[in-house]
C-alpha atoms as a PDB file:
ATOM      1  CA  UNK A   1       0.000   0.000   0.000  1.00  0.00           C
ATOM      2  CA  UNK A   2       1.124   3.681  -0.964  1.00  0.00           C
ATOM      3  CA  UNK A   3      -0.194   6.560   1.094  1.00  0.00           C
ATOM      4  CA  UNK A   4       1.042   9.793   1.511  1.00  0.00           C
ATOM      5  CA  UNK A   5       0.155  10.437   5.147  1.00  0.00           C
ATOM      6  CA  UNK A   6      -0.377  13.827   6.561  1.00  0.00           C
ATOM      7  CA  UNK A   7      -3.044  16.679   7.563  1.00  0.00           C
ATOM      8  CA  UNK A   8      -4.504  19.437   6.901  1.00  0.00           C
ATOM      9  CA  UNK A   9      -5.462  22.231   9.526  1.00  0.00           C
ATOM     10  CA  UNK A  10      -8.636  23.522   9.440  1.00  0.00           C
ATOM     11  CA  UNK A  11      -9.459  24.996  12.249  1.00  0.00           C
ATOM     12  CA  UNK A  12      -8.808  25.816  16.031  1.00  0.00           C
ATOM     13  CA  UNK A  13     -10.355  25.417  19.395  1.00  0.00           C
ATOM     14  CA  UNK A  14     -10.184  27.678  22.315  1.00  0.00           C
ATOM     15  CA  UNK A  15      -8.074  26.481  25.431  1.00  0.00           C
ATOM     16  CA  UNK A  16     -10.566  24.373  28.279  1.00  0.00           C
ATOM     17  CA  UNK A  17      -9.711  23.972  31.917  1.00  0.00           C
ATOM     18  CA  UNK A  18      -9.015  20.379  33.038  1.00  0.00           C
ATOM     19  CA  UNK A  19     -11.877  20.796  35.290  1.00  0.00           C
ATOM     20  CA  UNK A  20     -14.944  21.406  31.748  1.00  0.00           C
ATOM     21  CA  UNK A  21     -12.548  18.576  30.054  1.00  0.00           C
ATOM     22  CA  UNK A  22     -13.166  15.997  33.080  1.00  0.00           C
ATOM     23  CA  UNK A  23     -17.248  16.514  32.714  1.00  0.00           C
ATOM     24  CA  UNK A  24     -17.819  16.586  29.346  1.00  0.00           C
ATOM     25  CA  UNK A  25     -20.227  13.514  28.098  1.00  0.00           C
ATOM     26  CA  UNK A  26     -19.138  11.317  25.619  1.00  0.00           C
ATOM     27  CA  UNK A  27     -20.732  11.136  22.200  1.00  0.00           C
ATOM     28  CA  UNK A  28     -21.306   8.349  20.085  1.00  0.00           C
ATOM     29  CA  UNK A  29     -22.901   8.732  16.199  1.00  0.00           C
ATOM     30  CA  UNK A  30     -24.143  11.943  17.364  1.00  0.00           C
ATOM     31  CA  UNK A  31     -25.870  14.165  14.782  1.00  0.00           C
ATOM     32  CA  UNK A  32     -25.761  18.237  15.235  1.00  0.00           C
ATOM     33  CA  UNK A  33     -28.863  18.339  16.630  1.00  0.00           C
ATOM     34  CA  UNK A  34     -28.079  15.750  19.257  1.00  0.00           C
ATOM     35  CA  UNK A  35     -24.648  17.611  20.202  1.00  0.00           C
ATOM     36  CA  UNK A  36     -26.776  20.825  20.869  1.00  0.00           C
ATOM     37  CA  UNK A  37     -29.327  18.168  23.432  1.00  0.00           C
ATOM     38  CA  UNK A  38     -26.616  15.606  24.985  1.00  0.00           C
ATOM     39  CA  UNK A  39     -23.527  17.439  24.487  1.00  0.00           C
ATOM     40  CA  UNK A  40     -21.185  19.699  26.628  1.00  0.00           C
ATOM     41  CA  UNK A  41     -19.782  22.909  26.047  1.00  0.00           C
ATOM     42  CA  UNK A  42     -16.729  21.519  23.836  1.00  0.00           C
ATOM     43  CA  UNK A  43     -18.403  19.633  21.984  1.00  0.00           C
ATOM     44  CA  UNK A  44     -21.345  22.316  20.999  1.00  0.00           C
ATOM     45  CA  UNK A  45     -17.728  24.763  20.522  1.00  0.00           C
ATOM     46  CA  UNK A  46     -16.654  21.769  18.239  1.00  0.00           C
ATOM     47  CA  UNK A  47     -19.880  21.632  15.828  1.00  0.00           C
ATOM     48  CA  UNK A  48     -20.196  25.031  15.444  1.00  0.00           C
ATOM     49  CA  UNK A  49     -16.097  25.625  14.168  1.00  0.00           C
ATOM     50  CA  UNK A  50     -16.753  22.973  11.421  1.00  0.00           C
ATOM     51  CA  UNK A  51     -15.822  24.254   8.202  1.00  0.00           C
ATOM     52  CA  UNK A  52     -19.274  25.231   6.069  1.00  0.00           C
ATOM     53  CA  UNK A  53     -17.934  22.854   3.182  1.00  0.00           C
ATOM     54  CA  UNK A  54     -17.428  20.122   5.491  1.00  0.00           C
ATOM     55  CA  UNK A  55     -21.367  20.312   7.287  1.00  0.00           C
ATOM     56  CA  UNK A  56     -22.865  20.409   3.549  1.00  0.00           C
ATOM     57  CA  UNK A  57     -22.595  16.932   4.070  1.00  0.00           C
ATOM     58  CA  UNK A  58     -24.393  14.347   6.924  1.00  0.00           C
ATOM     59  CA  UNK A  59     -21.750  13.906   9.831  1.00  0.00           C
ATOM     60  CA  UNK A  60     -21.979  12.412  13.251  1.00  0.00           C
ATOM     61  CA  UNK A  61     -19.761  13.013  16.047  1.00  0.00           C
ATOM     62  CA  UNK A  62     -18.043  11.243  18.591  1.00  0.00           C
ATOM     63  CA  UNK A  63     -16.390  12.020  21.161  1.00  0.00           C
ATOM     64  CA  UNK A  64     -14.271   9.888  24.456  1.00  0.00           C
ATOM     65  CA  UNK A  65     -13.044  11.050  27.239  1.00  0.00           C
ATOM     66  CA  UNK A  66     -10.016   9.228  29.109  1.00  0.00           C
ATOM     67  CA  UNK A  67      -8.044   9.677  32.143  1.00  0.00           C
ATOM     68  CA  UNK A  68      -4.749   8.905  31.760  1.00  0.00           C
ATOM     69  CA  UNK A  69      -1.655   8.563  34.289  1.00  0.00           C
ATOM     70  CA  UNK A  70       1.920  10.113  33.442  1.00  0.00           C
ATOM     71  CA  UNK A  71       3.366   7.327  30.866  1.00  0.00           C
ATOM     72  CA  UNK A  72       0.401   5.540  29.618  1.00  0.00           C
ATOM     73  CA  UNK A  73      -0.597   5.534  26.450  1.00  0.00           C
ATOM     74  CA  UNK A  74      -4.339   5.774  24.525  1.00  0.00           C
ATOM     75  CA  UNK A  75      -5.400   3.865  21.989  1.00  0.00           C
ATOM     76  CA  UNK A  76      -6.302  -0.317  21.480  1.00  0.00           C
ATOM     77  CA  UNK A  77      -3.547  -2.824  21.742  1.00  0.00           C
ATOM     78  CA  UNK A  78      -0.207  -0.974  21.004  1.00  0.00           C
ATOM     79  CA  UNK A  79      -1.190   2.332  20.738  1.00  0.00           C
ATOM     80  CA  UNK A  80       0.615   2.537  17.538  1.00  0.00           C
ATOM     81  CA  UNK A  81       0.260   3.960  13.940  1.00  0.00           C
ATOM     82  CA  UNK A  82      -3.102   3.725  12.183  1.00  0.00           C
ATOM     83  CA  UNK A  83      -5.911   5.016  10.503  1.00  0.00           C
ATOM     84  CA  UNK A  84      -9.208   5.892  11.421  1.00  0.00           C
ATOM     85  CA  UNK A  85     -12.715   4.616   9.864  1.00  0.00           C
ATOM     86  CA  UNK A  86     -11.082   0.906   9.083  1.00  0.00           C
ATOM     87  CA  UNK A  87     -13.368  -2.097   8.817  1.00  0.00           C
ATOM     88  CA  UNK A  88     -11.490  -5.486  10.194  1.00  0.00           C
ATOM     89  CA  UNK A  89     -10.237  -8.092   8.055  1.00  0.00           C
ATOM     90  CA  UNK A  90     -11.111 -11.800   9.357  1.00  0.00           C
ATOM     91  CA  UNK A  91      -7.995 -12.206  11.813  1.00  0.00           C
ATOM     92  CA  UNK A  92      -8.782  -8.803  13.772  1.00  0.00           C
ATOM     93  CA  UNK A  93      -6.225  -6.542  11.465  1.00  0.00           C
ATOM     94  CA  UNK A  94      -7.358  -3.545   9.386  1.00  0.00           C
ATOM     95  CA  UNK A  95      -8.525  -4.121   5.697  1.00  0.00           C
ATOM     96  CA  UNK A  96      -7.249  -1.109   4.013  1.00  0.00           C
ATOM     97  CA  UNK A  97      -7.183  -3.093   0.513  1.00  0.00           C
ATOM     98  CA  UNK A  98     -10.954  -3.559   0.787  1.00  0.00           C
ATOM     99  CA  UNK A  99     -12.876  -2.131   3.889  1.00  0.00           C
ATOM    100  CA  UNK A 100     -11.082   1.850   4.007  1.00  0.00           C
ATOM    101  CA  UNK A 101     -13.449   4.500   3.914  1.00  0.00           C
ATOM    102  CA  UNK A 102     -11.977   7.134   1.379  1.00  0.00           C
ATOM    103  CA  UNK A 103     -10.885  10.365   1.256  1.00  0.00           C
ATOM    104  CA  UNK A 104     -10.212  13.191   4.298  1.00  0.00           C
ATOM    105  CA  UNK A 105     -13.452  12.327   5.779  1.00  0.00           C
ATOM    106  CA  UNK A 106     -12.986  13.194   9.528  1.00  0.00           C
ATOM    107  CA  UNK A 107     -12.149  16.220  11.431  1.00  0.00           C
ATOM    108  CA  UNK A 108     -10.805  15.872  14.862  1.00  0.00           C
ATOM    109  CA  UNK A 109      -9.252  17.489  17.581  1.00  0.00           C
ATOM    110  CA  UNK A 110      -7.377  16.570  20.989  1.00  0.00           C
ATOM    111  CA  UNK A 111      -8.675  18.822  24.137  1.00  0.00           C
ATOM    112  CA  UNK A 112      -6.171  19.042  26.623  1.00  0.00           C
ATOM    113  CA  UNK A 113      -2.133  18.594  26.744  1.00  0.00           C
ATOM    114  CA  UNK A 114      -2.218  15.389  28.954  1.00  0.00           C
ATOM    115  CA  UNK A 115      -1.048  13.728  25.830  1.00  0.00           C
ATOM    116  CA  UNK A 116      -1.365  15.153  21.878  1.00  0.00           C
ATOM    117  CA  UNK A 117      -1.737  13.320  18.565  1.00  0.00           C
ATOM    118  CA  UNK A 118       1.399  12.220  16.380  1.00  0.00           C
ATOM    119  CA  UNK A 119       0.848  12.338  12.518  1.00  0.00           C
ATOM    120  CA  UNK A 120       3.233  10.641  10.478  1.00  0.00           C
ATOM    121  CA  UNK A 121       3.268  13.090   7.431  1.00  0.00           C
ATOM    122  CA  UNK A 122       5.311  11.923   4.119  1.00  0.00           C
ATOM    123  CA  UNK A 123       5.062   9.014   1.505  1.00  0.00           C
ATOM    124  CA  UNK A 124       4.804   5.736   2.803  1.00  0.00           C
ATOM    125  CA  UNK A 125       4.804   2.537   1.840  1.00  0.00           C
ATOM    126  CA  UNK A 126       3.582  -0.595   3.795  1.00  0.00           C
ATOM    127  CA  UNK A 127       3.123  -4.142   2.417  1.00  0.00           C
ATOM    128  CA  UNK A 128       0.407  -6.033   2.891  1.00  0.00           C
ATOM    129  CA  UNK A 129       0.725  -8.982   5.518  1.00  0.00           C
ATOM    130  CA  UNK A 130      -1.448 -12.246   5.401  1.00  0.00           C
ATOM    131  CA  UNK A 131      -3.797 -13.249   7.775  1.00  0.00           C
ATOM    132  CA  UNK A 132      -2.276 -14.189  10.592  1.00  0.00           C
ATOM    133  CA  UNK A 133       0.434 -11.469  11.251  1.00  0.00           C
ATOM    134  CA  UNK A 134       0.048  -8.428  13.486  1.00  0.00           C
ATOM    135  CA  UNK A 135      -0.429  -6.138  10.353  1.00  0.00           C
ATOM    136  CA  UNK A 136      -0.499  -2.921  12.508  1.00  0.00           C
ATOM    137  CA  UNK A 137       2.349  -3.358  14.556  1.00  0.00           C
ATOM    138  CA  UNK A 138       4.389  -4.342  11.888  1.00  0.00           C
ATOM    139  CA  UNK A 139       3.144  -1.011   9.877  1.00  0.00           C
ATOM    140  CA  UNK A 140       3.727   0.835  12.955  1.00  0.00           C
ATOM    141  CA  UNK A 141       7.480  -0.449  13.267  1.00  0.00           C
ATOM    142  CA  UNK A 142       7.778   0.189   9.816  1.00  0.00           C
ATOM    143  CA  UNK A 143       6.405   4.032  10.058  1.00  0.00           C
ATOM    144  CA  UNK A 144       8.700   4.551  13.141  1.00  0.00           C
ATOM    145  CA  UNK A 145      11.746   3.424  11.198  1.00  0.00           C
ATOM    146  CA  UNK A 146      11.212   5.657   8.215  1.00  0.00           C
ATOM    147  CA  UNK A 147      10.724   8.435  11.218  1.00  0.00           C
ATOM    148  CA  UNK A 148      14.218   7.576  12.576  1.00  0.00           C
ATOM    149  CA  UNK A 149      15.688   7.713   8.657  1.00  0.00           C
ATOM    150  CA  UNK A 150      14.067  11.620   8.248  1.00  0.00           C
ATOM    151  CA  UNK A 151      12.020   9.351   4.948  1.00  0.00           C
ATOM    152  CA  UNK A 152       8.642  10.349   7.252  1.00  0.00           C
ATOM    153  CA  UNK A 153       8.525  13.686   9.928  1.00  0.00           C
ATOM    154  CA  UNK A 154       6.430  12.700  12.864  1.00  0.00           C
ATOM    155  CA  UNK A 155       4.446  16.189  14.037  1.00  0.00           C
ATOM    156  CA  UNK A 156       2.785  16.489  16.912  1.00  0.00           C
ATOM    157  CA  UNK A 157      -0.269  18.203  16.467  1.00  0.00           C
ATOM    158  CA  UNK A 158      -0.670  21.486  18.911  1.00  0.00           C
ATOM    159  CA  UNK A 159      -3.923  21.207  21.876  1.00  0.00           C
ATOM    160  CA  UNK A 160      -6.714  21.824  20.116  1.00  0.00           C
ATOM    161  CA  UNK A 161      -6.261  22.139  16.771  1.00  0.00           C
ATOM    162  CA  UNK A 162      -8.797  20.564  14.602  1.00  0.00           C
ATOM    163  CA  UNK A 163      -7.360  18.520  11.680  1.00  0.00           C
ATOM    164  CA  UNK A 164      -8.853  17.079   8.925  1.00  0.00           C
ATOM    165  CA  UNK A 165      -7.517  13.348   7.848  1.00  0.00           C
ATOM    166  CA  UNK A 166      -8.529  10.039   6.281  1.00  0.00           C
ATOM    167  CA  UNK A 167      -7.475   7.309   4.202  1.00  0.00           C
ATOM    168  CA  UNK A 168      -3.471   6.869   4.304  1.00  0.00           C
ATOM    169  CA  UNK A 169      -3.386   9.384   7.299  1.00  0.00           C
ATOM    170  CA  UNK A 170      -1.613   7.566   9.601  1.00  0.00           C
ATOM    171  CA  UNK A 171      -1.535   9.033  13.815  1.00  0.00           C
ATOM    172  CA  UNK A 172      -1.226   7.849  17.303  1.00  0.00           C
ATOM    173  CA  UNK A 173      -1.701   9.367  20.538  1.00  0.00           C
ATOM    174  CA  UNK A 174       1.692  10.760  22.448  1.00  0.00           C
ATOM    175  CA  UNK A 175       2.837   9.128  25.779  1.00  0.00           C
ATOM    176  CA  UNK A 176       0.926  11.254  28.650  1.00  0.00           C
ATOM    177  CA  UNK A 177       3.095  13.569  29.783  1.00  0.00           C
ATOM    178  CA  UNK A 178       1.269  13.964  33.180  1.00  0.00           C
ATOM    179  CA  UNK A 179      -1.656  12.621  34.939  1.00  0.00           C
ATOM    180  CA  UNK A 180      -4.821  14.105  33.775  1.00  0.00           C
ATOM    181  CA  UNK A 181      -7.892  14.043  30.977  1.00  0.00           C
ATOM    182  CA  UNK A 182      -8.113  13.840  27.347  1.00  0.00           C
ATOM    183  CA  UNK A 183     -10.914  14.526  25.316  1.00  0.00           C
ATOM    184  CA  UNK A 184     -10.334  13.524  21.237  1.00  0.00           C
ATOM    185  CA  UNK A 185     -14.037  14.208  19.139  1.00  0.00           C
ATOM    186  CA  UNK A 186     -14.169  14.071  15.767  1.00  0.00           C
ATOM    187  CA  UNK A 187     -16.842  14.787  13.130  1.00  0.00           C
ATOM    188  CA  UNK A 188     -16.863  11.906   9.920  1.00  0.00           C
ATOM    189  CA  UNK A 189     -18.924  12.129   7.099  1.00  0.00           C
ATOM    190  CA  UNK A 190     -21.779   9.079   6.973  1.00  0.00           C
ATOM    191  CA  UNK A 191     -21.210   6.277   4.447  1.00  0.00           C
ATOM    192  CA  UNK A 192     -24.331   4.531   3.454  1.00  0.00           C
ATOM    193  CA  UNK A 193     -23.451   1.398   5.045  1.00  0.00           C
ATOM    194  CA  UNK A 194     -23.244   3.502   8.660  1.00  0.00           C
ATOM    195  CA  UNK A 195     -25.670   1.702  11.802  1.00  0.00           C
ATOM    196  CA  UNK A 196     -27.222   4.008  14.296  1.00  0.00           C
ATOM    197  CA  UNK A 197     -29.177   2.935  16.326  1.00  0.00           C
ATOM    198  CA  UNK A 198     -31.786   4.921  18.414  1.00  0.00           C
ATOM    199  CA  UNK A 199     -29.874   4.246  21.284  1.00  0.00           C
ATOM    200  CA  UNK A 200     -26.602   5.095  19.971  1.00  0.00           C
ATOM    201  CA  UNK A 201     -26.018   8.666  22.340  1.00  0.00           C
ATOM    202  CA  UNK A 202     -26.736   6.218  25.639  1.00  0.00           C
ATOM    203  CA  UNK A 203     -24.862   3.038  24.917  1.00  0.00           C
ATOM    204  CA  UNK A 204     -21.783   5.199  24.359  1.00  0.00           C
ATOM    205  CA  UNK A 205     -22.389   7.896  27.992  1.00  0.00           C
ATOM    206  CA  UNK A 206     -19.227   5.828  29.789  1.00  0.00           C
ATOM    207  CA  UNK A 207     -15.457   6.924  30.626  1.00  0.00           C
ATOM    208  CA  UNK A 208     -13.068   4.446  29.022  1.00  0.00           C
ATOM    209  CA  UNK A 209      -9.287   4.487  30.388  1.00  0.00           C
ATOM    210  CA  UNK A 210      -7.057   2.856  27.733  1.00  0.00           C
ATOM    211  CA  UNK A 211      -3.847   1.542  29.268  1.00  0.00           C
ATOM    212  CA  UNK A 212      -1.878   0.499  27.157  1.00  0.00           C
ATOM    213  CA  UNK A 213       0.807  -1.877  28.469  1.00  0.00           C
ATOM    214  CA  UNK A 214       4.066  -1.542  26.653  1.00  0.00           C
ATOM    215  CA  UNK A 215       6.447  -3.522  28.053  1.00  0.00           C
ATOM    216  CA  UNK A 216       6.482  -7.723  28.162  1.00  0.00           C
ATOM    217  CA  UNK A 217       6.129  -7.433  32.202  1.00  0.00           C
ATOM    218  CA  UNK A 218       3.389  -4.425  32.211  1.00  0.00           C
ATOM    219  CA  UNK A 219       1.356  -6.676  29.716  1.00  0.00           C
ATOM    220  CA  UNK A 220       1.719  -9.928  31.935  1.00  0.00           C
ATOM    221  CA  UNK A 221       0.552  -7.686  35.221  1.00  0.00           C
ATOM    222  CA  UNK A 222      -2.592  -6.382  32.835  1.00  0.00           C
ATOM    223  CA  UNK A 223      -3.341  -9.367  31.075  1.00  0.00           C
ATOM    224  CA  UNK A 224      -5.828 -10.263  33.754  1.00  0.00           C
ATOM    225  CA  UNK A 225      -7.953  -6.827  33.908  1.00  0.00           C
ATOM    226  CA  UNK A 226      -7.681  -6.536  29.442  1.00  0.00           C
ATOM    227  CA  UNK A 227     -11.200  -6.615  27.779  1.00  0.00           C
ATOM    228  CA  UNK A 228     -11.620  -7.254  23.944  1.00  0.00           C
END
């Protein structure tokens, strides 16, 4: 697969106290209308700073809120390189050869500075692995090898800005720097094969706190509390 991976700024967010971050609901498939009902005050900030082109077209929004100690590290398994909007292949890996949604649909942004969002930015490109291999930590080796040989720049993206990115665009989340709460929300465009449910805003009202174990003893010490 060739992608060349990057972002593009579109917007910017004011600056919240930890204190709105750590009350703000989360938001699952939420349209505008149910932002303005079930959301808080970043996420009503968030709607209304989309970009006119980009609401001229359904979106839903969703938002998660995570409290996260100095060192760990958001995101599923490894917390490493991938792309948003994915569909799973049979073994559990993404299937970007048949299942990607395309183009920059999504427009996100990370609410505090407990710990910002890494884009790899620069031509990459990443074979594909049968089933049966750890596709996405191999990719994510891969991507933080070219980083180390100055063939990719790794940016971290500044506290609040909101960035629009897709297919290709490959990110992570930064180690927390400190112990505190992130908010990331985002705004995607709705493919027709999208299920929402009229429970989707309740199902989706929870705080989720993403350890991510990185070392061989951290993982043996978590193994016991991990859910899939």
């Amino acid at each position: 697969m060739r992608v060349l991976s990057g972002f593009e700024v579109v917007g910017q967010l004011p600056a919240f106290d930890e204190a709105v971050i750590r009350e703000e609901p989360n938001l699952f498939g939420a349209t505008a209308e149910d932002v303005a009902v079930h959301g808080g005050p970043i996420a009503r900030c968030f709607v209304d700073r989309l970009p006119d082109a980009f609401r001229e077209r359904p979106f839903r929004v969703r938002s998660k809120l995570q409290w996260l100690k100095a060192g760990w590290r958001t995101g599923k398994n490894f917390g490493g390189y991938h792309c948003d909007m994915v569909g799973a292949r049979a073994d559990g890996e993404q299937d970007h050869a048949h299942r990607s949604r395309p183009g920059r649909h999504t427009i996100g942004a990370a609410v505090g500075d407990v710990a910002l969002t890494r884009f790899a930015v620069g031509p990459l490109e990443l074979p594909d692995y049968p089933l049966g291999q750890r596709q996405g930590l191999l990719w994510h080796q891969a991507i933080i090898e070219a980083c180390a040989h100055g063939e990719v720049e790794q940016v971290t993206v500044p506290e609040g800005a909101m960035l629009r990115f897709g297919e290709g665009d490959f990110h992570r989340t930064s180690t927390a720097q400190r112990t505190g709460w992130r908010l990331f929300i985002r705004a995607t465009h709705v493919a027709p094969d999208d299920d929402f449910g009229p429970d989707v805003i309740d199902r989706w009202n929870r705080i989720t706190n993403a350890y991510a174990p990185t070392t061989v003893t951290e993982a043996a010490l978590f193994a016991p509390y991990a859910t899939h």
